[in-house]
C-alpha atoms as a PDB file:
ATOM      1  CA  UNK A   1     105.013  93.502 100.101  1.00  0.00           C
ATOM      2  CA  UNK A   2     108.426  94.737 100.520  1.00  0.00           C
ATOM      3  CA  UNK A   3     109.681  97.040 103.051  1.00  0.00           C
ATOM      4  CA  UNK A   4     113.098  98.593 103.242  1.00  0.00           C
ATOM      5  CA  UNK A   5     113.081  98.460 107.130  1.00  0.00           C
ATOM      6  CA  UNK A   6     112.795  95.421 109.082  1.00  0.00           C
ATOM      7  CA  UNK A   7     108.770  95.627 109.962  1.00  0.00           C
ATOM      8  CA  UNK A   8     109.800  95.463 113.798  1.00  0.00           C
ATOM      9  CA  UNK A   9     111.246  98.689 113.195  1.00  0.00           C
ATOM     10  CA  UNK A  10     108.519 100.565 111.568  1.00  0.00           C
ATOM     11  CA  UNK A  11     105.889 101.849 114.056  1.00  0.00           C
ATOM     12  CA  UNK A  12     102.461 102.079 113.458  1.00  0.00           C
ATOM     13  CA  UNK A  13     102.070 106.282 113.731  1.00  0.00           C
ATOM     14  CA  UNK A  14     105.204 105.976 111.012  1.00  0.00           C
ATOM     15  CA  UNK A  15     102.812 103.800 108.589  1.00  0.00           C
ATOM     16  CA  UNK A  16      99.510 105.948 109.370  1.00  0.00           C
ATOM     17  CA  UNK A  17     101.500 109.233 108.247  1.00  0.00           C
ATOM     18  CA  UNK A  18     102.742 107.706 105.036  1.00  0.00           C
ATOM     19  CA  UNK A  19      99.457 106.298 104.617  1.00  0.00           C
ATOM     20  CA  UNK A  20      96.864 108.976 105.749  1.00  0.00           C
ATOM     21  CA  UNK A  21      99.508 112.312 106.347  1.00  0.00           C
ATOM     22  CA  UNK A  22      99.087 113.814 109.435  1.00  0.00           C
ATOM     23  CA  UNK A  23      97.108 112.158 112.654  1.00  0.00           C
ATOM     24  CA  UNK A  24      96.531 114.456 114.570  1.00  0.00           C
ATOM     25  CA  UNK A  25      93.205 115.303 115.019  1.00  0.00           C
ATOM     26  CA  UNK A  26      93.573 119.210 114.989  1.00  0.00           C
ATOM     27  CA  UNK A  27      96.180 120.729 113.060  1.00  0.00           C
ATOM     28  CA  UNK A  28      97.693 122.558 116.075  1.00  0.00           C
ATOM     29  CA  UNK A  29      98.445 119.015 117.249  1.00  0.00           C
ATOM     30  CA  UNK A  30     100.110 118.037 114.810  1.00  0.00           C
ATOM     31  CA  UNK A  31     103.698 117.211 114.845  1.00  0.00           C
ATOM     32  CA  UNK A  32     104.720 117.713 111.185  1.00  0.00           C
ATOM     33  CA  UNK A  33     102.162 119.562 109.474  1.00  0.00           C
ATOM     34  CA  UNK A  34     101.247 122.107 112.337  1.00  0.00           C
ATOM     35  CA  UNK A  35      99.166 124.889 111.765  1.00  0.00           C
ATOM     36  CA  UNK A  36      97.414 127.061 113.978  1.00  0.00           C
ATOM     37  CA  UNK A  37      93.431 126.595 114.127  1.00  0.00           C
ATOM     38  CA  UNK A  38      92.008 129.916 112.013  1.00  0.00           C
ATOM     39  CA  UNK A  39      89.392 131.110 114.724  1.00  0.00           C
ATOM     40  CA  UNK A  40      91.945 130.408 117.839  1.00  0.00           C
ATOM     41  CA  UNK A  41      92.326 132.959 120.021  1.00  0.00           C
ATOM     42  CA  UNK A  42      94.826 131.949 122.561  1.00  0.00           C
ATOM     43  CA  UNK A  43      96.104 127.912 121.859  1.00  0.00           C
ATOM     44  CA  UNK A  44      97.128 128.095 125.727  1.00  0.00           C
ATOM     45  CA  UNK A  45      93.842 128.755 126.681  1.00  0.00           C
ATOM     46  CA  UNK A  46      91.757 126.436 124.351  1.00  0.00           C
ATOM     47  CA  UNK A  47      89.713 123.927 126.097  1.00  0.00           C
ATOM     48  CA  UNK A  48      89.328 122.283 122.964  1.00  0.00           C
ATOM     49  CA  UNK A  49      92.961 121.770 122.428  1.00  0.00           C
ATOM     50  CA  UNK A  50      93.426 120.877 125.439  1.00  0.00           C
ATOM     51  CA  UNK A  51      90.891 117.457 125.429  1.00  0.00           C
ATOM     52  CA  UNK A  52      92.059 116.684 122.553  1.00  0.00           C
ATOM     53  CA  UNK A  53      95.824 117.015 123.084  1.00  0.00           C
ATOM     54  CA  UNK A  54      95.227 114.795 126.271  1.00  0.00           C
ATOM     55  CA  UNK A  55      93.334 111.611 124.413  1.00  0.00           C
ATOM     56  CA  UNK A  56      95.919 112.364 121.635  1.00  0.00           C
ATOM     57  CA  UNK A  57      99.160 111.900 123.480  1.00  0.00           C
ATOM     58  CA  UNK A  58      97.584 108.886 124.835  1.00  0.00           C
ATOM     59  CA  UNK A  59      96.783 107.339 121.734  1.00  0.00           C
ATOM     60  CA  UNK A  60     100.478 108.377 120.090  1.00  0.00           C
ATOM     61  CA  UNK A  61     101.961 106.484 122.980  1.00  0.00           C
ATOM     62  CA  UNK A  62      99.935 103.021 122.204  1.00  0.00           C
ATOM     63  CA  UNK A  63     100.376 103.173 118.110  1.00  0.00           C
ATOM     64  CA  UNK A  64     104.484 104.340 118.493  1.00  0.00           C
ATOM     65  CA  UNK A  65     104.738 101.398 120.994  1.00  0.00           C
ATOM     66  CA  UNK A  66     103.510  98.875 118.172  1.00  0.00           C
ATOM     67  CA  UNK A  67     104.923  97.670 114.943  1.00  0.00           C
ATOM     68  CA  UNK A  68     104.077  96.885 111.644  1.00  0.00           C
ATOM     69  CA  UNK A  69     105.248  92.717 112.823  1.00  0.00           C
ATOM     70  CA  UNK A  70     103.036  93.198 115.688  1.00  0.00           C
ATOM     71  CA  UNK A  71     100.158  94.350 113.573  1.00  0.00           C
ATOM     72  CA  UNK A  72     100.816  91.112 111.154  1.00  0.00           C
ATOM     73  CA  UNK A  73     101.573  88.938 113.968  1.00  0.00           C
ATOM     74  CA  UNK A  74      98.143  90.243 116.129  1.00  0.00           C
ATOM     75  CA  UNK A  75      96.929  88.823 111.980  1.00  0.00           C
ATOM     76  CA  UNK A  76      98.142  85.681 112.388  1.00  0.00           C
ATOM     77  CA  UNK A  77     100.801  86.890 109.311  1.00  0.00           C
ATOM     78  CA  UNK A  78     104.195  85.536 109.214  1.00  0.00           C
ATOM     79  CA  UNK A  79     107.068  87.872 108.855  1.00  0.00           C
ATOM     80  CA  UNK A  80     110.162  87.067 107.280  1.00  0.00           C
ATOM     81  CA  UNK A  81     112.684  89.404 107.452  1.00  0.00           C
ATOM     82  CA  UNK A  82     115.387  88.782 104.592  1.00  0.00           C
ATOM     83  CA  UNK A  83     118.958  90.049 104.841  1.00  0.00           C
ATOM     84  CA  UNK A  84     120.564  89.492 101.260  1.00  0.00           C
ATOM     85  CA  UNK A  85     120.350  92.069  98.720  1.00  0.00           C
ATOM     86  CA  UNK A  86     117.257  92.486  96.266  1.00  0.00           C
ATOM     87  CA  UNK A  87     118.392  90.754  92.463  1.00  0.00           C
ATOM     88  CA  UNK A  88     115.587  90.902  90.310  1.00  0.00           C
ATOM     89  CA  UNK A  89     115.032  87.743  88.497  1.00  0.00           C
ATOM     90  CA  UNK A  90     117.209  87.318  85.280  1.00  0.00           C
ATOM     91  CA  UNK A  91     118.775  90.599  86.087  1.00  0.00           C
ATOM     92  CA  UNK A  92     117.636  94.250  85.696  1.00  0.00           C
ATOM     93  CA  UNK A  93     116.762  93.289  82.288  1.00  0.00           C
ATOM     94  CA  UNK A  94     114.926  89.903  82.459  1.00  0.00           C
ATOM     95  CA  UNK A  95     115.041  87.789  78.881  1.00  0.00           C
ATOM     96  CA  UNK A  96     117.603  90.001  77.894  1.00  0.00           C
ATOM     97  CA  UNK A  97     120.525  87.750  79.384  1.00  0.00           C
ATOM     98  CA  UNK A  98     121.738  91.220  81.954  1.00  0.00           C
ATOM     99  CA  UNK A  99     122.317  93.393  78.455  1.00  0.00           C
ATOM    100  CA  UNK A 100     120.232  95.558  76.762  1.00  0.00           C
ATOM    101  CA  UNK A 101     118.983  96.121  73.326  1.00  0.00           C
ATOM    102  CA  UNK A 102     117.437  98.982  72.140  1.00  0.00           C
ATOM    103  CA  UNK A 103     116.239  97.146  68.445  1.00  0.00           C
ATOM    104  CA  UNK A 104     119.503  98.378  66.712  1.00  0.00           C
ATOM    105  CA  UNK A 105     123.007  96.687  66.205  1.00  0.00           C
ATOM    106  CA  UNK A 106     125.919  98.377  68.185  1.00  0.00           C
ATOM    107  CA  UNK A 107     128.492  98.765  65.309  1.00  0.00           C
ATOM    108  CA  UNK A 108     128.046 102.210  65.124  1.00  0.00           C
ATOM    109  CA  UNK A 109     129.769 104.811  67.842  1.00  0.00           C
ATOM    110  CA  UNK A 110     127.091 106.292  70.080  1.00  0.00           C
ATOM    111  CA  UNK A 111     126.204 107.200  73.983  1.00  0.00           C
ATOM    112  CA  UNK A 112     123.234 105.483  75.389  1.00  0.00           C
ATOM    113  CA  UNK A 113     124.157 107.742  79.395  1.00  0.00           C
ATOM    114  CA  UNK A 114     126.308 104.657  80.462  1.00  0.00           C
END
């Protein structure tokens, strides 16, 4: 699997959203996607809210202090975090030697876009 940040820097909430969308567990929680519960009366008043916005903080504090390379690491996973650039294997065009064809000769005047 390749990831475009180094997996210490991508936290675990970060990986859950892109995964599952929002986390919180009531949609007036949420950070993103909030939305205001249709039979609330008064959000400052909810018990409800209020239980649930306690365990919830809680729980965002322990999954944004963790990273995807401690959730492989906790796997016994290695991580390898590469620094040189991405070149796909005999170039963007594999057998094709880094040209294209497109089944037609090129002696003719035309615009392919590049």
């Amino acid at each position: 699997m390749f990831v475009i940040k180094p997996p210490a820097e991508v936290s675990i909430s970060e990986l859950l959203r892109l995964i599952d969308g929002p986390i919180a567990p009531l949609p007036c929680l949420s950070r993103r996607a909030y939305q205001r519960c249709e039979d609330c009366v008064d959000e400052d008043s909810c018990r409800i809210r209020k239980v649930f916005a306690d365990i919830f903080w809680s729980y965002l504090l322990l999954i944004e202090s963790l990273s995807l390379a401690d959730m492989l690491r906790s796997m016994h996973l290695i991580v390898n975090e590469v620094s040189e650039s991405f070149e796909p294997e005999n170039g963007a065009y594999g057998e094709h030697g880094g040209g294209h064809h497109h089944g037609h000769d090129h002696d003719h005047a035309h615009d392919h876009g590049h």
